[in-house]
C-alpha atoms as a PDB file:
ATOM      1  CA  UNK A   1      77.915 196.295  76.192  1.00  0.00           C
ATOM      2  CA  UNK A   2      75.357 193.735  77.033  1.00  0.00           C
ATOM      3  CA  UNK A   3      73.269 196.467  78.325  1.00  0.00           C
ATOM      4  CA  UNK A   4      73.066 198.311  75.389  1.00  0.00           C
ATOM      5  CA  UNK A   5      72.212 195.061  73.243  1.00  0.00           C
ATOM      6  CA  UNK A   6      69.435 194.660  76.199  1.00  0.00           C
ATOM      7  CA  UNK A   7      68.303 198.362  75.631  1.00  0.00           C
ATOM      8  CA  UNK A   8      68.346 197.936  72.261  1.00  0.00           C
ATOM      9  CA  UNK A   9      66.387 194.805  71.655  1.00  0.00           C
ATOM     10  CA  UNK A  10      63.864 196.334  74.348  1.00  0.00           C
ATOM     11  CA  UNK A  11      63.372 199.529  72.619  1.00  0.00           C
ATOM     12  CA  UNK A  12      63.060 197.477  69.286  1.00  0.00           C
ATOM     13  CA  UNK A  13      60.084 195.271  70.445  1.00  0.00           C
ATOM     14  CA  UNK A  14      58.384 198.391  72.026  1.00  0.00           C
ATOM     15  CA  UNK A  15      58.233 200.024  68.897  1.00  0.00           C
ATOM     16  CA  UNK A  16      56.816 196.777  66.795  1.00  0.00           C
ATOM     17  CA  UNK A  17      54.443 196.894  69.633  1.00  0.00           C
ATOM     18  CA  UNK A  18      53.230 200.242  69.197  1.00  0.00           C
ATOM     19  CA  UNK A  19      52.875 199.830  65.734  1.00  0.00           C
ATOM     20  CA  UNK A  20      50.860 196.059  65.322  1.00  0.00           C
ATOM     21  CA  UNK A  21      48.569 198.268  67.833  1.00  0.00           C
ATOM     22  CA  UNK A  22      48.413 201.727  65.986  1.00  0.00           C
ATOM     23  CA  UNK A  23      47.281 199.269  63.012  1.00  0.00           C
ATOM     24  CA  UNK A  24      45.230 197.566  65.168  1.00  0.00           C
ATOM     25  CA  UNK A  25      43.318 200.597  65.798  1.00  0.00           C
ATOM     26  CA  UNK A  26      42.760 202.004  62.336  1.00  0.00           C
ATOM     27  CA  UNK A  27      39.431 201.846  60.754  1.00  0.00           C
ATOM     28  CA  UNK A  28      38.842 200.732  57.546  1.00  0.00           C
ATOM     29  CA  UNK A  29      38.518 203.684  54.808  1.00  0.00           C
ATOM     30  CA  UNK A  30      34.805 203.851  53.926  1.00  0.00           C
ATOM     31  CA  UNK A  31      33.223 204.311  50.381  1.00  0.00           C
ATOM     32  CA  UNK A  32      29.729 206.444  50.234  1.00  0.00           C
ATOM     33  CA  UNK A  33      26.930 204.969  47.975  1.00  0.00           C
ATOM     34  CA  UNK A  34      28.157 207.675  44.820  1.00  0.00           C
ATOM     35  CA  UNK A  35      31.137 205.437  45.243  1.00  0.00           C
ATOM     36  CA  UNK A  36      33.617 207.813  46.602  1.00  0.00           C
ATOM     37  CA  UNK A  37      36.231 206.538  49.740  1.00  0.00           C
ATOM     38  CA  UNK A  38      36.928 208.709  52.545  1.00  0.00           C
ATOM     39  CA  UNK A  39      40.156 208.558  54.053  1.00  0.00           C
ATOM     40  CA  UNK A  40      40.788 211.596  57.104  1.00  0.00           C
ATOM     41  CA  UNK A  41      43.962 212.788  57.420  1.00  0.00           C
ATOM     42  CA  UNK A  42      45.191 215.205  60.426  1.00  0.00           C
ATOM     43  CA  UNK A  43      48.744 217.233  60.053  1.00  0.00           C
ATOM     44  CA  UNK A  44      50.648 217.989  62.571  1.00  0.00           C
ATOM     45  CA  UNK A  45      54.282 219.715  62.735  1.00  0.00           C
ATOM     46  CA  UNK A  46      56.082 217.717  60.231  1.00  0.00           C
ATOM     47  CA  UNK A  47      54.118 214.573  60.016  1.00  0.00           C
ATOM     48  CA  UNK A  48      50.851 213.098  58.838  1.00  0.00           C
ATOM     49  CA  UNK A  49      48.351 210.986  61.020  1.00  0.00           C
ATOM     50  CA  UNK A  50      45.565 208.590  59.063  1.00  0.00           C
ATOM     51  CA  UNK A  51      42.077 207.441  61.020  1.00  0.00           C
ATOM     52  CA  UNK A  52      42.148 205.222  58.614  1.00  0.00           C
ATOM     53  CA  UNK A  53      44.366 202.289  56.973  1.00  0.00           C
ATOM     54  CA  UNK A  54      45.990 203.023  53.587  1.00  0.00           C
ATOM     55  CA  UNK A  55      47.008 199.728  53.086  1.00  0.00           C
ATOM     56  CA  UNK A  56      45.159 197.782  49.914  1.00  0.00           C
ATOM     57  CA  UNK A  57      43.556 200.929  48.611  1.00  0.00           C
ATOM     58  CA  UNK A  58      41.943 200.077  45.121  1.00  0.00           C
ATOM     59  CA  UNK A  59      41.965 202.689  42.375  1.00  0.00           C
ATOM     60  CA  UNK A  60      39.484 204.784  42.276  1.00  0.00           C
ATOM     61  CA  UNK A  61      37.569 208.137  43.538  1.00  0.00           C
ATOM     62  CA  UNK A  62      38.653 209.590  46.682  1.00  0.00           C
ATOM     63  CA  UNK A  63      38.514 212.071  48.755  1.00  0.00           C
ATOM     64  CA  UNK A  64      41.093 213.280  51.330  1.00  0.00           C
ATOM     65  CA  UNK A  65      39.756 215.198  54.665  1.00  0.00           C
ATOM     66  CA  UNK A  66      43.120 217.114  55.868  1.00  0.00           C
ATOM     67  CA  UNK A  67      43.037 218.813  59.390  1.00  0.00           C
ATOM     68  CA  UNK A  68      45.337 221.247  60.423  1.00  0.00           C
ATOM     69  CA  UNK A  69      46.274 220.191  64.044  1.00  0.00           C
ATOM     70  CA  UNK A  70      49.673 222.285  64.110  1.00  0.00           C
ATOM     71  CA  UNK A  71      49.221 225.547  65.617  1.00  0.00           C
ATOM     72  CA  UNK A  72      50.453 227.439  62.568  1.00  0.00           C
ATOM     73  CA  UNK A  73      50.280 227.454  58.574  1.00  0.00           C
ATOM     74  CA  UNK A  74      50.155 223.961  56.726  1.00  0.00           C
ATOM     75  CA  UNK A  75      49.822 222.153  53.290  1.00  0.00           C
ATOM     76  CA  UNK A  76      49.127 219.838  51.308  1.00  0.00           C
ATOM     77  CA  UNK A  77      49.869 218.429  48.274  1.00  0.00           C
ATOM     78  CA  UNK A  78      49.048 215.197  46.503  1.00  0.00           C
ATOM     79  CA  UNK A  79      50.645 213.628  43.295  1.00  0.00           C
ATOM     80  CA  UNK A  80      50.724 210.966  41.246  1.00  0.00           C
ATOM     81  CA  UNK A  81      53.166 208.861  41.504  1.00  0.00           C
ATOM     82  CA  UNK A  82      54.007 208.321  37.733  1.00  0.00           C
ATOM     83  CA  UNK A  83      54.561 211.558  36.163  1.00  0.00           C
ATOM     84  CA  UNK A  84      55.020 213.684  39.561  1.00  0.00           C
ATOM     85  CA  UNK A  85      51.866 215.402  38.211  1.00  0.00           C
ATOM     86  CA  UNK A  86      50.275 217.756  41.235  1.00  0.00           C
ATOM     87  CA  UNK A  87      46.668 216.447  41.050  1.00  0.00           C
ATOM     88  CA  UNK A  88      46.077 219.468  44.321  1.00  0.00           C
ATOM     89  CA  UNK A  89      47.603 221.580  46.405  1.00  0.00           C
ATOM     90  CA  UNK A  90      46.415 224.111  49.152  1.00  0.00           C
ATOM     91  CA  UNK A  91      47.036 226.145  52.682  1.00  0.00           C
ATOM     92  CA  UNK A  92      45.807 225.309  55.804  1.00  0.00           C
ATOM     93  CA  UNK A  93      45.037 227.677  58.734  1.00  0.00           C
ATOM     94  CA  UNK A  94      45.690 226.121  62.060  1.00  0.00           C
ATOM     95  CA  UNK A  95      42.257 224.073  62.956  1.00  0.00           C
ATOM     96  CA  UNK A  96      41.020 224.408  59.456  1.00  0.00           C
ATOM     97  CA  UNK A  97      39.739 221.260  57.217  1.00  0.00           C
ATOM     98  CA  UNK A  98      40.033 220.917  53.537  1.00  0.00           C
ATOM     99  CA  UNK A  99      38.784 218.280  51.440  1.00  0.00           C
ATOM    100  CA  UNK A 100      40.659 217.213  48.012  1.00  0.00           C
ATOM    101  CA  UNK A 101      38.840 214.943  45.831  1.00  0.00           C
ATOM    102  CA  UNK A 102      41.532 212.899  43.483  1.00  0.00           C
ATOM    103  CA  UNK A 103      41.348 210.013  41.331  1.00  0.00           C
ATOM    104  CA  UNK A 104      44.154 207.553  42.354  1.00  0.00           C
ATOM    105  CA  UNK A 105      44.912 204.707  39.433  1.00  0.00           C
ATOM    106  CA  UNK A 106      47.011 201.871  39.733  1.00  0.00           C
ATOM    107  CA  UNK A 107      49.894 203.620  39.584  1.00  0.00           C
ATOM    108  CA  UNK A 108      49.146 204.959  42.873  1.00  0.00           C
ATOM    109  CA  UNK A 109      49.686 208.787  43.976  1.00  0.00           C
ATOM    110  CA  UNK A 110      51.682 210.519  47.089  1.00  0.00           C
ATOM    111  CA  UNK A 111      51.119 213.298  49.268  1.00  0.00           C
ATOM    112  CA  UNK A 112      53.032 215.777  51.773  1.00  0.00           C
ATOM    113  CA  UNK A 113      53.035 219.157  53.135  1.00  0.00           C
ATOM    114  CA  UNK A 114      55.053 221.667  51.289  1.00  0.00           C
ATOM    115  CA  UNK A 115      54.806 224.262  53.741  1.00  0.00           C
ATOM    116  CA  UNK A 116      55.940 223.151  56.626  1.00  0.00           C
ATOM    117  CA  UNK A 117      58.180 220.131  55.157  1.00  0.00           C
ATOM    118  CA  UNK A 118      57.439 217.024  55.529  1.00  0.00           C
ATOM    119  CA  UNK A 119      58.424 213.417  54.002  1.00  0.00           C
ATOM    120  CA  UNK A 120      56.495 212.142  51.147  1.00  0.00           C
ATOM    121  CA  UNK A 121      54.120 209.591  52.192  1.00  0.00           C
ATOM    122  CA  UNK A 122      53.849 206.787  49.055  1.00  0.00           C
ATOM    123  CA  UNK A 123      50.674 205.104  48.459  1.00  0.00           C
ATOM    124  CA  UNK A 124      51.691 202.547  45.895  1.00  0.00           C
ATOM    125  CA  UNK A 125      50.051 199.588  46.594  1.00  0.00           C
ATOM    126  CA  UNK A 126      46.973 199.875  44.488  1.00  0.00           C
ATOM    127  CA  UNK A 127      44.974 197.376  43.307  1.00  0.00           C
ATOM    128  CA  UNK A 128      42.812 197.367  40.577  1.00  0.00           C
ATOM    129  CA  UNK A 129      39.275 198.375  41.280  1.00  0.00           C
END
């Protein structure tokens, strides 16, 4: 039983590891001079992987790059968060990019793949621009 606890504990701190240095890693989402920020998003089979950090997004224009890194058919689709109101939604071919362009307010917005399903990922921490 100790063991497991051991195993446990182990596999815990491993996994905060991974993550403080994932984090570590990300760049900070950049904003072109017509004041639009870039955030790059790749999809793979059932799960979304930012280059850069969504954390403390401020409202505002911005524009999603999505690449389809699964080796089949993929989506996208972003709302916002307070009405559930689909601000875009398209296919991806396997190695294609799309770009959406959406205006996120304070309220924040989420996105997912409704092809090949995966969780909705919540970006409600806005702050205002």
């Amino acid at each position: 039983m100790k063991l497991i606890n051991i195993l446990k504990r182990a596999t815990a701190v491993v996994a905060i590891a991974f993550a403080a240095i994932s984090a570590a890693h990300a760049d900070t989402p950049t904003t072109r001079d017509d004041g639009v920020t870039v955030i790059h998003l790749d999809e793979y089979n059932g799960y979304f992987s930012a280059h850069e950090t969504v954390a403390g997004l401020k409202a505002g224009e911005y524009e999603f790059v999505i690449t389809n890194k699964a080796e089949k058919l993929v989506g996208f689709q972003i709302q916002r968060l307070s009405d559930k109101e689909t601000l875009d939604m398209f296919p991806l071919e396997p190695g294609e990019t799309r770009i959406s362009r959406v205006t996120i307010g304070e309220d924040g917005v989420r996105f997912r793949c409704p092809i090949n399903p995966t969780p909705w990922y919540d970006l409600d921490v806005i702050k205002k621009g």
